[in-house]
N, C-alpha and C. Protein backbone atom coordinates (compact mmCIF):
# COMPACT_ATOMS: atom_id res chain seq x y z
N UNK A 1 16.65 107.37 -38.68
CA UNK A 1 17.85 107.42 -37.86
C UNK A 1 17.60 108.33 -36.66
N UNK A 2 17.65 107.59 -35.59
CA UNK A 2 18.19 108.99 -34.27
C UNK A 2 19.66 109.07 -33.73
N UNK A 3 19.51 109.92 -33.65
CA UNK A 3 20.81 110.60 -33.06
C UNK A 3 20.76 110.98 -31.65
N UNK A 4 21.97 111.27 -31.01
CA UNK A 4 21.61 111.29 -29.68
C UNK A 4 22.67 111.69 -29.10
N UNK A 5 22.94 113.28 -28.95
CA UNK A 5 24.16 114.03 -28.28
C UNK A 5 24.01 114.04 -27.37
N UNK A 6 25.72 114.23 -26.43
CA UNK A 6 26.34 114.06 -25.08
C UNK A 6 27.49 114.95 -25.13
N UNK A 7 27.68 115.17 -23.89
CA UNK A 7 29.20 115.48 -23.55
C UNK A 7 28.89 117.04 -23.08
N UNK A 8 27.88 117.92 -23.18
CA UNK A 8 28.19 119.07 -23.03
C UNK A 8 27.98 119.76 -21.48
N UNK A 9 28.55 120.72 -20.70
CA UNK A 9 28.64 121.18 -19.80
C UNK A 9 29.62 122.24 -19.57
N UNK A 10 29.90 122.40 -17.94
CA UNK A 10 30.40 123.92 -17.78
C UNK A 10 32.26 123.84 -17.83
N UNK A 11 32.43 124.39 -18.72
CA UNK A 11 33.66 124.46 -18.83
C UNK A 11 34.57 125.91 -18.81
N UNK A 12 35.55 126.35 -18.24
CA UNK A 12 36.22 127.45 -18.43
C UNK A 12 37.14 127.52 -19.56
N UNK A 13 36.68 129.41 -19.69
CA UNK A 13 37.46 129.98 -20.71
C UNK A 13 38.93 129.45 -21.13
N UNK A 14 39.16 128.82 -22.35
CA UNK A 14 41.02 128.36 -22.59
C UNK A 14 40.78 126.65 -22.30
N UNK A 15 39.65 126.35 -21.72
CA UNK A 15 39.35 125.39 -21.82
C UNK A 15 39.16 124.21 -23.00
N UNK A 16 38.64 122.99 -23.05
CA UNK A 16 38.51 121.60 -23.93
C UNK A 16 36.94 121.01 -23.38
N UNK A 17 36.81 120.26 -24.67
CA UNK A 17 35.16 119.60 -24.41
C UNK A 17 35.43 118.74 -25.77
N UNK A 18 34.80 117.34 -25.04
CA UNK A 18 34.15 116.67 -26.36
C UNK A 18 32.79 116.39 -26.48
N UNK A 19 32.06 116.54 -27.57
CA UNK A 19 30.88 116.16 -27.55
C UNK A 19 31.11 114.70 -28.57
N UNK A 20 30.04 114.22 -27.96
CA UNK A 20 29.48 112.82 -28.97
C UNK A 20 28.10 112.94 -29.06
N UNK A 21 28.04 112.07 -30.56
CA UNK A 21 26.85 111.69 -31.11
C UNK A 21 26.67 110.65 -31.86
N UNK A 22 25.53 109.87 -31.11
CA UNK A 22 25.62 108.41 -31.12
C UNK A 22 23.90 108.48 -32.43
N UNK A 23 24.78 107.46 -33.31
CA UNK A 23 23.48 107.53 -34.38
C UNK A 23 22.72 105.75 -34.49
N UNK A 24 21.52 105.93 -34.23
CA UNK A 24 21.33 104.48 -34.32
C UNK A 24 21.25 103.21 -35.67
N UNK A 25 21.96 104.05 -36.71
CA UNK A 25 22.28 103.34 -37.95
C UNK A 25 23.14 104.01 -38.54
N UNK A 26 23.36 103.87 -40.11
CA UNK A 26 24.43 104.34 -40.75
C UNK A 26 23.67 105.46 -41.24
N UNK A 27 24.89 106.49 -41.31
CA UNK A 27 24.46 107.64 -41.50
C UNK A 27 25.84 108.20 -42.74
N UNK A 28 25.67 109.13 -43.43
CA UNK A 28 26.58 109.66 -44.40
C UNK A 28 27.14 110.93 -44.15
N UNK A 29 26.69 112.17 -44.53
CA UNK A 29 27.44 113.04 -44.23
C UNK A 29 26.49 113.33 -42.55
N UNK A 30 27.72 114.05 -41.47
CA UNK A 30 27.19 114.59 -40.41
C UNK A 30 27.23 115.59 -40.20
N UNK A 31 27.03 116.27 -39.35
CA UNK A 31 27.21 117.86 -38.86
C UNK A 31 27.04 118.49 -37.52
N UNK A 32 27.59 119.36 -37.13
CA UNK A 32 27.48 119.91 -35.57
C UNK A 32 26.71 121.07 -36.06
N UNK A 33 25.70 121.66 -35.50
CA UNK A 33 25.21 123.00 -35.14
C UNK A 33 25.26 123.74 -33.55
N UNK A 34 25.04 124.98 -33.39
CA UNK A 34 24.83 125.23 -32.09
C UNK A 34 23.92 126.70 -32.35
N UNK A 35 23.11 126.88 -30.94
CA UNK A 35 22.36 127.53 -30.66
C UNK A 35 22.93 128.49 -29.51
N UNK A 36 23.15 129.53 -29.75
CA UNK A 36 23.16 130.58 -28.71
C UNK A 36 21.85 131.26 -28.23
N UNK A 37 22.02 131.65 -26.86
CA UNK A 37 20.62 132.36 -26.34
C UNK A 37 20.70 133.31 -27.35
N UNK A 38 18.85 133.48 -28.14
CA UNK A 38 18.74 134.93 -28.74
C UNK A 38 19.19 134.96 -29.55
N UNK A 39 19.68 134.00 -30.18
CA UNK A 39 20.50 134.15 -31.54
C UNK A 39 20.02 133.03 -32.57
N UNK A 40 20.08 133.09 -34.08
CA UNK A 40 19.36 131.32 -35.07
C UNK A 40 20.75 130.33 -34.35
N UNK A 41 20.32 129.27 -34.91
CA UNK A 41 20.81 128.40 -34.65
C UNK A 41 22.13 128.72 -36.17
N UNK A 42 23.48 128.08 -35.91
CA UNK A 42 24.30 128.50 -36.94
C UNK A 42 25.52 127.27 -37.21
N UNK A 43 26.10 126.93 -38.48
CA UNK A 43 26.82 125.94 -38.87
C UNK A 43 27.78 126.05 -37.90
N UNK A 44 28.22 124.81 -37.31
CA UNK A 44 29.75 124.60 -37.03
C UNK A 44 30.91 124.04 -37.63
N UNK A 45 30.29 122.21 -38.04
CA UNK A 45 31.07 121.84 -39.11
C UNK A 45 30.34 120.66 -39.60
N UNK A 46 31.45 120.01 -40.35
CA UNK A 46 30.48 118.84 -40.96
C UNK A 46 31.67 117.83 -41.72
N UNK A 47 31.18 116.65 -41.42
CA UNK A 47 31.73 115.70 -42.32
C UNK A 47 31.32 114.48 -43.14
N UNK A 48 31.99 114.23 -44.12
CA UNK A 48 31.06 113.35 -45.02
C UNK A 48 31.73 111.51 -44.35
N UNK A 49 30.97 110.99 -44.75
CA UNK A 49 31.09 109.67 -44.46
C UNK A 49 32.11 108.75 -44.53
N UNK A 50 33.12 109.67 -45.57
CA UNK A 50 34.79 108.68 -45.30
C UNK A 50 35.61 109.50 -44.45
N UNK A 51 34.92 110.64 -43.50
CA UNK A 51 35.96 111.69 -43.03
C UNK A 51 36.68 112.52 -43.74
N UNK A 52 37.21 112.05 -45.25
CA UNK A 52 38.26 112.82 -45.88
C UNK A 52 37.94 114.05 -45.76
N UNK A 53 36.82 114.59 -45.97
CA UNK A 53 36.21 116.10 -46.17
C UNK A 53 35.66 116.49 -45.25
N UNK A 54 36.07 117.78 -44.60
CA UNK A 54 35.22 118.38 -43.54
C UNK A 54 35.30 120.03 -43.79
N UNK A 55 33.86 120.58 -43.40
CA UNK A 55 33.87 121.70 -43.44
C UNK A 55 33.64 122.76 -41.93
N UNK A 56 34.40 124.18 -42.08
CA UNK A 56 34.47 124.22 -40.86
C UNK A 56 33.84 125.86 -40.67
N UNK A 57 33.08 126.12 -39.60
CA UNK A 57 32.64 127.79 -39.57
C UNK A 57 34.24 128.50 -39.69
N UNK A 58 34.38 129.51 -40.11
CA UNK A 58 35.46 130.53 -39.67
C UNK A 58 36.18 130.31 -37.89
N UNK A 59 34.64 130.52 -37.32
CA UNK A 59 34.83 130.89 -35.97
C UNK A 59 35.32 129.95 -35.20
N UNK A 60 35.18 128.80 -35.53
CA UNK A 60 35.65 127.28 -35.03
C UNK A 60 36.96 127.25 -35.53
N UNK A 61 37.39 126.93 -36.84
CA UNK A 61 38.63 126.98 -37.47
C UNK A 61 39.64 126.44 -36.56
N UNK A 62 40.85 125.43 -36.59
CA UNK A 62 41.53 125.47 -35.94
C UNK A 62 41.56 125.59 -34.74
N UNK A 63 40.50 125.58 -33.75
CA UNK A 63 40.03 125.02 -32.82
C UNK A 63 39.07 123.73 -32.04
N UNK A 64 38.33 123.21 -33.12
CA UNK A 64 37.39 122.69 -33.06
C UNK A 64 37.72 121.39 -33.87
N UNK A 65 37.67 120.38 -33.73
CA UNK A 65 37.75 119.20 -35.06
C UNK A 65 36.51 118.21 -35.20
N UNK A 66 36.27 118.18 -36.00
CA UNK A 66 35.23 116.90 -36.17
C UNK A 66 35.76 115.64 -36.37
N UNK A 67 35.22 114.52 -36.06
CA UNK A 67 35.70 113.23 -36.21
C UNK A 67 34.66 112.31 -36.39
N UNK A 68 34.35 111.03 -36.78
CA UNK A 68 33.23 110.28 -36.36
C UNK A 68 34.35 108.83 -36.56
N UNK A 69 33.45 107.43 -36.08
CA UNK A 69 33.98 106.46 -35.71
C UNK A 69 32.48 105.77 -36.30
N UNK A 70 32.50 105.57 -37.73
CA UNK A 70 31.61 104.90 -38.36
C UNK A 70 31.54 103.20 -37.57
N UNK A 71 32.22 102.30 -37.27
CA UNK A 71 31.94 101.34 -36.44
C UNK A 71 30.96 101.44 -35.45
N UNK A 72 31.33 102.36 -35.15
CA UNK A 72 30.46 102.58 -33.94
C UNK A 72 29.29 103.69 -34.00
N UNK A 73 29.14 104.17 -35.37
CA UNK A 73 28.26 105.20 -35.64
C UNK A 73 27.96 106.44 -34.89
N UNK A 74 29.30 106.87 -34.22
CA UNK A 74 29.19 107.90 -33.27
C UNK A 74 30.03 108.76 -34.49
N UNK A 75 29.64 110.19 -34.05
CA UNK A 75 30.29 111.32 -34.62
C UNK A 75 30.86 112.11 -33.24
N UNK A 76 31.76 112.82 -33.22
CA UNK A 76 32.33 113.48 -32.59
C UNK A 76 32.81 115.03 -32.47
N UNK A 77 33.42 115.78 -31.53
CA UNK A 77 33.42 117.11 -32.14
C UNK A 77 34.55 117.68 -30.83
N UNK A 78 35.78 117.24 -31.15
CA UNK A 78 36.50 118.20 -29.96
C UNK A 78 36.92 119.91 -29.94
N UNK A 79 36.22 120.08 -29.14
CA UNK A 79 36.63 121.35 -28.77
C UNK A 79 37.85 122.06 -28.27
N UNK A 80 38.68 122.77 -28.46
CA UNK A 80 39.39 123.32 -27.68
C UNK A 80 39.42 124.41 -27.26
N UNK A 81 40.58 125.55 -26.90
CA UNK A 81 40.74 127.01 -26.78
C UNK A 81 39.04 127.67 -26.56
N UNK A 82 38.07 127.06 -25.55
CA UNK A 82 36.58 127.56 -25.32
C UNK A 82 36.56 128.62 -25.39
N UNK A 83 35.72 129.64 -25.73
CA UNK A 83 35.66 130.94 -25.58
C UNK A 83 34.17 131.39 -24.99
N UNK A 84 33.83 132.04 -23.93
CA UNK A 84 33.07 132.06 -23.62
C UNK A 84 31.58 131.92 -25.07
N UNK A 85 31.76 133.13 -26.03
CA UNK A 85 31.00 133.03 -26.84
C UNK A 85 30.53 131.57 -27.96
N UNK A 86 31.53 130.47 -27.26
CA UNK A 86 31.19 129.73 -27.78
C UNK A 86 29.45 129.02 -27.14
N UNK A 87 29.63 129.14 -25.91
CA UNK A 87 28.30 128.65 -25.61
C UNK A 87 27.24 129.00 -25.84
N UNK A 88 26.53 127.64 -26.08
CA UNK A 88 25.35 127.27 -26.92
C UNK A 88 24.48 126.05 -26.34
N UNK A 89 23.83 125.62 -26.90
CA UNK A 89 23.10 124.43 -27.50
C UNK A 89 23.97 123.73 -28.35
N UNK A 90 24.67 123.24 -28.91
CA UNK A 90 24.50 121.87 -29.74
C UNK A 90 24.13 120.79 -30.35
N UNK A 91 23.96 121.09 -31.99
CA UNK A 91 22.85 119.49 -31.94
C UNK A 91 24.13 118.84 -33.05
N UNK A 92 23.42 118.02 -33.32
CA UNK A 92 24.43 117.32 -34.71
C UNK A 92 22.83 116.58 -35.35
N UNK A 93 23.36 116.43 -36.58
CA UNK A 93 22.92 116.02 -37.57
C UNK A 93 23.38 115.47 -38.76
N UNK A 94 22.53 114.88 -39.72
CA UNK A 94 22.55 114.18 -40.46
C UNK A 94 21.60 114.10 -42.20
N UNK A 95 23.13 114.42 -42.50
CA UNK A 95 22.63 114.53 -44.08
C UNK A 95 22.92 113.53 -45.01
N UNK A 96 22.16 113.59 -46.48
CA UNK A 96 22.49 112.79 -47.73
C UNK A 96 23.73 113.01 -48.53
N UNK A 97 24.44 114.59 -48.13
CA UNK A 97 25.49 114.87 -48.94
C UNK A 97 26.45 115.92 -47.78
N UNK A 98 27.45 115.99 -48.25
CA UNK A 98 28.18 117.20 -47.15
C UNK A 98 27.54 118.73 -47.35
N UNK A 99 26.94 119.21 -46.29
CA UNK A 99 26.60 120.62 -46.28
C UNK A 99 26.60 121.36 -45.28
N UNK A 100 26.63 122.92 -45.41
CA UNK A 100 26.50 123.96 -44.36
C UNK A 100 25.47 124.00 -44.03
N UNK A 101 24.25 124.07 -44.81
CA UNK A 101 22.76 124.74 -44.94
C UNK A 101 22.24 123.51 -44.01
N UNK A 102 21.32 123.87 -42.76
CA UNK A 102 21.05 123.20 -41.95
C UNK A 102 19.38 122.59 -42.80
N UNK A 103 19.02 123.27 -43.42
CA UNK A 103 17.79 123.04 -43.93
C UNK A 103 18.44 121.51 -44.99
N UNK A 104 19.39 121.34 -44.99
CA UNK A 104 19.56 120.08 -46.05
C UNK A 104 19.68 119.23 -45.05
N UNK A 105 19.21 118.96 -43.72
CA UNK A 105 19.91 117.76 -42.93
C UNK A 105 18.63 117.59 -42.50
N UNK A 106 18.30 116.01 -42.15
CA UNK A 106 17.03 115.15 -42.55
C UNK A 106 16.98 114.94 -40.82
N UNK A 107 18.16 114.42 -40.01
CA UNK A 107 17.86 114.31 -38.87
C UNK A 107 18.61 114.99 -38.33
N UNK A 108 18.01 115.39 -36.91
CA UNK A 108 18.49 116.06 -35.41
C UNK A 108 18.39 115.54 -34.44
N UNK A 109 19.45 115.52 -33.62
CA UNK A 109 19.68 115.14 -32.59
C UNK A 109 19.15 116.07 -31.33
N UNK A 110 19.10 116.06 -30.03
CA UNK A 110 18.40 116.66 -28.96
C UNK A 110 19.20 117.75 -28.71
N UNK A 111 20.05 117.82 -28.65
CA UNK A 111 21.32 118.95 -28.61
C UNK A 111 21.30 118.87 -26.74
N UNK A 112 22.68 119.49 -27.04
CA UNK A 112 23.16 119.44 -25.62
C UNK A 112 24.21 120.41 -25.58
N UNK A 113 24.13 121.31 -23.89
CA UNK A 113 24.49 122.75 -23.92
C UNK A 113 25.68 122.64 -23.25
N UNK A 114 26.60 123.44 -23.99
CA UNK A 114 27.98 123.64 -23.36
C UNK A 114 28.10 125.47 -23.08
N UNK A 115 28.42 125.45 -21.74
CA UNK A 115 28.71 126.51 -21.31
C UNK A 115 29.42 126.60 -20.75
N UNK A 116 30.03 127.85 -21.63
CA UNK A 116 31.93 128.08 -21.24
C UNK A 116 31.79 129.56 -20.36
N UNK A 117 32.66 129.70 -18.94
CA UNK A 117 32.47 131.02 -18.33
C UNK A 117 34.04 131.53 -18.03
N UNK A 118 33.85 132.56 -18.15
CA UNK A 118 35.13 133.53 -18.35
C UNK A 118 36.00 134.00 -17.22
């Protein structure tokens, strides 16, 4: 499977962003990560393949939603309320089961950087 994220760029603080991620087959559980300068790469969220279940960082919580559109094998990830510290890298990925642990996800996508300024 590849994957293949979009959507990210410069957005202001209090700001909105969507990212997409376009998978070129069926995929089961997904997931967003992001990369800050200087920092590991760290969970954002994740969802399993009927949507019902999603898991979410703290720091995202109620800001952030995941979605995907299995027809179309895209996953999704709206952002809201930006905070500068949100910017990163972004990748999404793709696992066999729903998880946090990035080491359980089989594929990655190229990631793509959203930067939010204050």
């Amino acid at each position: 499977v590849q994957l293949q994220a979009s959507g990210g760029g410069l957005v202001q603080a209090g700001g909105s962003q969507r990212l997409s991620c376009a998978a070129s087959g069926r995929t089961l559980s997904m997931g967003w990560f992001r990369q800050a300068p200087g920092k590991e790469r760290e969970f954002v969220a994740a969802i399993m393949l009927t949507g019902r279940t999603t898991y979410y960082a703290d720091s995202v919580k109620d800001r952030f939603t995941i979605s995907r559109d299995n027809a179309m094998n895209t996953l999704y990830l709206q952002m809201n309320s930006l905070k500068p510290e949100d910017t990163a890298v972004y990748y999404c990925a793709a696992a066999k089961s729903l998880t946090i642990h990035s080491q359980d996800y089989d594929y990655w996508g190229q990631g793509t950087l959203v930067t939010v300024s204050s």
